[in-house]
N, C-alpha and C. Protein backbone atom coordinates (compact mmCIF):
# COMPACT_ATOMS: atom_id res chain seq x y z
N UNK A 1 -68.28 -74.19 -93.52
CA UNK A 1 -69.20 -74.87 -92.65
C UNK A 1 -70.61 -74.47 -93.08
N UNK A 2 -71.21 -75.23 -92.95
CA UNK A 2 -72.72 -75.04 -93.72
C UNK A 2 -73.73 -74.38 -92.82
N UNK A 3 -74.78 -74.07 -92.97
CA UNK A 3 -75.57 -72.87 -92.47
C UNK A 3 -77.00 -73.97 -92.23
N UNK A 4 -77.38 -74.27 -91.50
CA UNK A 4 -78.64 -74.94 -91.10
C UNK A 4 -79.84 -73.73 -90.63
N UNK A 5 -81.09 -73.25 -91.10
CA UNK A 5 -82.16 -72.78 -90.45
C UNK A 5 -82.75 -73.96 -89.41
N UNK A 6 -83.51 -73.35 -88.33
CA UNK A 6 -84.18 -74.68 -87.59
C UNK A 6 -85.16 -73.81 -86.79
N UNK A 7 -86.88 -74.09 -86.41
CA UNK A 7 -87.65 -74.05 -86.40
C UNK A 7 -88.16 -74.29 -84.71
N UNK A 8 -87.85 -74.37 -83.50
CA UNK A 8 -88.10 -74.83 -82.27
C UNK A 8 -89.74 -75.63 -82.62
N UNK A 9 -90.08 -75.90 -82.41
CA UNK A 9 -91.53 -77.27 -82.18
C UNK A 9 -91.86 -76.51 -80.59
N UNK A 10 -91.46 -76.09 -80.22
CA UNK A 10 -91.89 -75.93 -78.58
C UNK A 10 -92.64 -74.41 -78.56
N UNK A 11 -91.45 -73.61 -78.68
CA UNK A 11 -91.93 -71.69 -78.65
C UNK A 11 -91.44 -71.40 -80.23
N UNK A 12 -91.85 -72.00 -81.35
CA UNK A 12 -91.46 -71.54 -82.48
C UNK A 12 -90.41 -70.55 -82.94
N UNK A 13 -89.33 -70.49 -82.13
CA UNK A 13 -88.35 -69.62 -82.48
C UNK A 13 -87.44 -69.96 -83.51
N UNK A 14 -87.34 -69.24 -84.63
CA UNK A 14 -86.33 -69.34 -85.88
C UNK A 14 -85.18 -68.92 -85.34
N UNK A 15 -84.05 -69.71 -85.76
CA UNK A 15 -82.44 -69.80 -85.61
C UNK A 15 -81.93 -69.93 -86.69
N UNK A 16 -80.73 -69.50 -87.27
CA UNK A 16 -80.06 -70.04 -87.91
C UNK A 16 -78.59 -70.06 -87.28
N UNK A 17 -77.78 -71.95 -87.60
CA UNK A 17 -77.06 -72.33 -86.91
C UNK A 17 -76.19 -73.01 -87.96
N UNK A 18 -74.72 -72.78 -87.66
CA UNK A 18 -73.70 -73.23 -88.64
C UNK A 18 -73.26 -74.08 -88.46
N UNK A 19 -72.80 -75.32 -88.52
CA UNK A 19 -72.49 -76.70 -87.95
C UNK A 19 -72.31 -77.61 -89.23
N UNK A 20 -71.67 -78.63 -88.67
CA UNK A 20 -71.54 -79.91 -89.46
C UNK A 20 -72.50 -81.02 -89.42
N UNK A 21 -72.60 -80.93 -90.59
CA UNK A 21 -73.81 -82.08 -90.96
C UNK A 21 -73.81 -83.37 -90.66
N UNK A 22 -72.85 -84.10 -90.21
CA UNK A 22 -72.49 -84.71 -88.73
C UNK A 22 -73.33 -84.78 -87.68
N UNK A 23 -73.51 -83.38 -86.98
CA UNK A 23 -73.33 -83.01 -85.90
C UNK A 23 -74.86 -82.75 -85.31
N UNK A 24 -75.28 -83.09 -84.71
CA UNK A 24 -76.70 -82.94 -83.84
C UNK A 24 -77.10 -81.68 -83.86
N UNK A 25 -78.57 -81.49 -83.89
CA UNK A 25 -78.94 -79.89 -83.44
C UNK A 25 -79.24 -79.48 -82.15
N UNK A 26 -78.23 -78.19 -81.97
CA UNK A 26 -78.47 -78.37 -80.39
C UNK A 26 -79.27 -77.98 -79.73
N UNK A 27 -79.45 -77.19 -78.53
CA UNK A 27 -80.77 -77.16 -77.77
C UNK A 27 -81.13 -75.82 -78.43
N UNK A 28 -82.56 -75.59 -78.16
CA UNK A 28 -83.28 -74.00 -78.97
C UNK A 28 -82.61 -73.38 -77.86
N UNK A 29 -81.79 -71.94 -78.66
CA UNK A 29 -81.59 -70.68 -77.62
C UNK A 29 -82.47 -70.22 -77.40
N UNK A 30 -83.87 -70.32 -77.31
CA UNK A 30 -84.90 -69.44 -76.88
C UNK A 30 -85.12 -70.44 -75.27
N UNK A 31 -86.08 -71.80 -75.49
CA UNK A 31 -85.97 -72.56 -74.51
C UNK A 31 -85.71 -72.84 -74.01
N UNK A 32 -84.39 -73.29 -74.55
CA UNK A 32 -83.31 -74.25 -73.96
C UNK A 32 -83.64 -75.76 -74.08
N UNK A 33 -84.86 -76.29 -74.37
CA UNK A 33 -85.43 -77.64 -74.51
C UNK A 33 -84.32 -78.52 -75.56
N UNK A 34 -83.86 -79.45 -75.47
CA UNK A 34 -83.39 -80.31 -76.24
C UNK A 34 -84.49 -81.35 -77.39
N UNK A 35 -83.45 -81.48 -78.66
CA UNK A 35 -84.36 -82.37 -79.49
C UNK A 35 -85.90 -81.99 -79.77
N UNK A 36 -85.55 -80.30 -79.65
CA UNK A 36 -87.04 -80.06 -80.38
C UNK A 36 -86.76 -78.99 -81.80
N UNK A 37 -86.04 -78.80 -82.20
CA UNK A 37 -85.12 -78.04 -83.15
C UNK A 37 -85.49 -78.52 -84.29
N UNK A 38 -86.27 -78.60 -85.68
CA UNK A 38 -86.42 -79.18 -86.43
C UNK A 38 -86.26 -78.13 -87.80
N UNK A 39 -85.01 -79.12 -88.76
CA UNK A 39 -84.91 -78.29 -89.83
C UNK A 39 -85.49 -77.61 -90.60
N UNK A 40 -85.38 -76.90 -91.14
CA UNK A 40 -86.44 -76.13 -92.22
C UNK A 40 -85.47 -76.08 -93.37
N UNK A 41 -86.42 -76.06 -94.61
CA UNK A 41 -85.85 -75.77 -95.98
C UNK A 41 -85.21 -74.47 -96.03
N UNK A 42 -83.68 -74.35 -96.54
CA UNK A 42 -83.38 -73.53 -96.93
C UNK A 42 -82.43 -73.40 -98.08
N UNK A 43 -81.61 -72.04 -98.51
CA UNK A 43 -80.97 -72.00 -99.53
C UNK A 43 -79.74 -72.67 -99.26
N UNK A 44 -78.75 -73.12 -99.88
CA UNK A 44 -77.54 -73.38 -99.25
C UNK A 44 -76.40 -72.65 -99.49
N UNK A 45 -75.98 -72.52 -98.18
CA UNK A 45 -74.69 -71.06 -97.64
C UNK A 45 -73.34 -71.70 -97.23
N UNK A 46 -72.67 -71.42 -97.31
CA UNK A 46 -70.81 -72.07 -96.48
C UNK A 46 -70.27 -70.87 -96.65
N UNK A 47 -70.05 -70.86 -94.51
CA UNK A 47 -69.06 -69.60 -94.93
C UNK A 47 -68.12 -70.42 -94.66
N UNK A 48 -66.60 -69.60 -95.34
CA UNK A 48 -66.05 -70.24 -95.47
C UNK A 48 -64.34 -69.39 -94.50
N UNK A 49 -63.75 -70.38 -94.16
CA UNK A 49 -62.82 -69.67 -93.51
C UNK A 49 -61.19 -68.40 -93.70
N UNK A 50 -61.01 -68.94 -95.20
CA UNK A 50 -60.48 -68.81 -95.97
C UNK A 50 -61.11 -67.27 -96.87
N UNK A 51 -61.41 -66.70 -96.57
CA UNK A 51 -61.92 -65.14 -96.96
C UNK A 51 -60.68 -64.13 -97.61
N UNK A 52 -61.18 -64.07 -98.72
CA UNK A 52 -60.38 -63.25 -99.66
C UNK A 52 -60.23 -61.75 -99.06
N UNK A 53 -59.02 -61.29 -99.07
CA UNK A 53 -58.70 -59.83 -98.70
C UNK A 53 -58.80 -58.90 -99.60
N UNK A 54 -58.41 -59.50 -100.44
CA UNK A 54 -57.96 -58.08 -102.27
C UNK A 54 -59.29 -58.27 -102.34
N UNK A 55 -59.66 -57.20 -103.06
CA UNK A 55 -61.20 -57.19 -104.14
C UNK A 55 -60.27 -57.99 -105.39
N UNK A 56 -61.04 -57.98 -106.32
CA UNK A 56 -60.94 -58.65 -107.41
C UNK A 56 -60.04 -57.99 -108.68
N UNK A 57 -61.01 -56.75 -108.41
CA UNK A 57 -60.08 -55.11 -108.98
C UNK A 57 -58.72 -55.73 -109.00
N UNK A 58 -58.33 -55.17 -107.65
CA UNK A 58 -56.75 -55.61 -107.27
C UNK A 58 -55.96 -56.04 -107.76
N UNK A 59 -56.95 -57.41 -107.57
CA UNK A 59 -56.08 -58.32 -108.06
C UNK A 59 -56.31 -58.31 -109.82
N UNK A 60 -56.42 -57.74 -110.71
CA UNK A 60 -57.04 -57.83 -111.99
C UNK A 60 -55.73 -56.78 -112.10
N UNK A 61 -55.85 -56.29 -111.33
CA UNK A 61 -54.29 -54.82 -111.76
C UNK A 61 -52.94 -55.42 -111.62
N UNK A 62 -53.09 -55.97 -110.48
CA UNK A 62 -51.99 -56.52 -109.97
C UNK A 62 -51.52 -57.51 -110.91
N UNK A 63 -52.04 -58.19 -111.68
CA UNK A 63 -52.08 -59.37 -112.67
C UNK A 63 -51.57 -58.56 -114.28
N UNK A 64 -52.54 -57.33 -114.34
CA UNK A 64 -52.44 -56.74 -115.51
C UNK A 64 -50.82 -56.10 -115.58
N UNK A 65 -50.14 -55.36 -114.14
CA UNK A 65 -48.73 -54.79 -114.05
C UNK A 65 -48.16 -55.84 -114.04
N UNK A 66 -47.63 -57.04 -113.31
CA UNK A 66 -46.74 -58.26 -113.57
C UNK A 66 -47.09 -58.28 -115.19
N UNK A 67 -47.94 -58.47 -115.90
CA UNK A 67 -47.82 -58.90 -117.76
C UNK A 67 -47.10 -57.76 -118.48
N UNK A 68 -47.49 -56.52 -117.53
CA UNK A 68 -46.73 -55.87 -118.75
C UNK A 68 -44.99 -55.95 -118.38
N UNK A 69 -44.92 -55.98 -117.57
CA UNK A 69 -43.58 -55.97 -117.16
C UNK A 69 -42.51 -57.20 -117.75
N UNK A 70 -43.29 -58.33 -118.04
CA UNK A 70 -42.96 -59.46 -118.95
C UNK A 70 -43.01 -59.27 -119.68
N UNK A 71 -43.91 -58.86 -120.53
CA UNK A 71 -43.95 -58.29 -122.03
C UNK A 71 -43.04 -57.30 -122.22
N UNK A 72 -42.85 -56.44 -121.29
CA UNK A 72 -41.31 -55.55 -121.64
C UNK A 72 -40.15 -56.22 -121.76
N UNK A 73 -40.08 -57.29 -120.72
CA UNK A 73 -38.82 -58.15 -121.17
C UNK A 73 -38.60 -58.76 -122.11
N UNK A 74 -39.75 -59.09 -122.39
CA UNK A 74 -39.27 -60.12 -123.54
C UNK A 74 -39.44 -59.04 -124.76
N UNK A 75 -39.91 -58.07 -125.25
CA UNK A 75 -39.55 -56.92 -126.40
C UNK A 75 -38.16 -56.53 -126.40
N UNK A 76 -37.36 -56.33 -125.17
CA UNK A 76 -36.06 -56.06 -125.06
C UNK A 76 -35.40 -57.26 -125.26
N UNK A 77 -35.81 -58.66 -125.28
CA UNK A 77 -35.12 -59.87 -125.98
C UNK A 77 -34.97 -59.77 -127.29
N UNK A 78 -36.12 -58.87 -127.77
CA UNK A 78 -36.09 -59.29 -129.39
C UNK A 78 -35.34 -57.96 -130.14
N UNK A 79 -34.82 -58.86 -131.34
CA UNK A 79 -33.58 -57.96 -131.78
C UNK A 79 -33.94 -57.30 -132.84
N UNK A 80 -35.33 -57.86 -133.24
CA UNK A 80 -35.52 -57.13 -134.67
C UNK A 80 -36.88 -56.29 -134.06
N UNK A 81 -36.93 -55.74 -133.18
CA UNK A 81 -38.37 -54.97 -132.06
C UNK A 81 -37.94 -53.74 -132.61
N UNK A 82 -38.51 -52.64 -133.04
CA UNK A 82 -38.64 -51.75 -133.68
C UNK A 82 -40.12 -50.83 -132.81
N UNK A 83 -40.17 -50.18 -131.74
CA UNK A 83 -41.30 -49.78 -131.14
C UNK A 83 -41.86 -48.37 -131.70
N UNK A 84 -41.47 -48.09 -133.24
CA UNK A 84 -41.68 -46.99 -133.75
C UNK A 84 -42.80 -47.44 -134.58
């Protein structure tokens, strides 16, 4: 969901508000005034819901032990493997 900054026009209070771009801006939490909320330029952010648990590490090990463990099998397939 995307990250909107917005600017109040009334008591200048900065917000930043996550919503669908769809979706109306709603009233300033400072005021409470409606339809005075006006976007401001910003970078663009999505958090996203779907948040990775492993670090990357992890998973880079975890990836690296499953290969070797294949690669052992298949050396013990081969008949002319000589590990000397």
């Amino acid at each position: 969901m995307p990250r909107y900054r917005y600017k109040c026009a009334e008591c200048d209070h900065q917000v930043t508000i996550f919503h669908l771009i769809s979706e109306a801006a709603p009233a300033c939490p400072a005021c409470e005034q409606l339809d005075v909320l006006i976007k401001q330029l910003s970078t663009p952010y999505f958090k996203r819901n779907n948040q990775q648990t492993q670090k990357v590490g992890e998973i880079t090990k975890e990836f690296i032990e499953k290969n070797k463990e294949v690669l052992e099998e298949e050396k013990a397939k081969r008949e002319d493997y000589d590990p000397t």
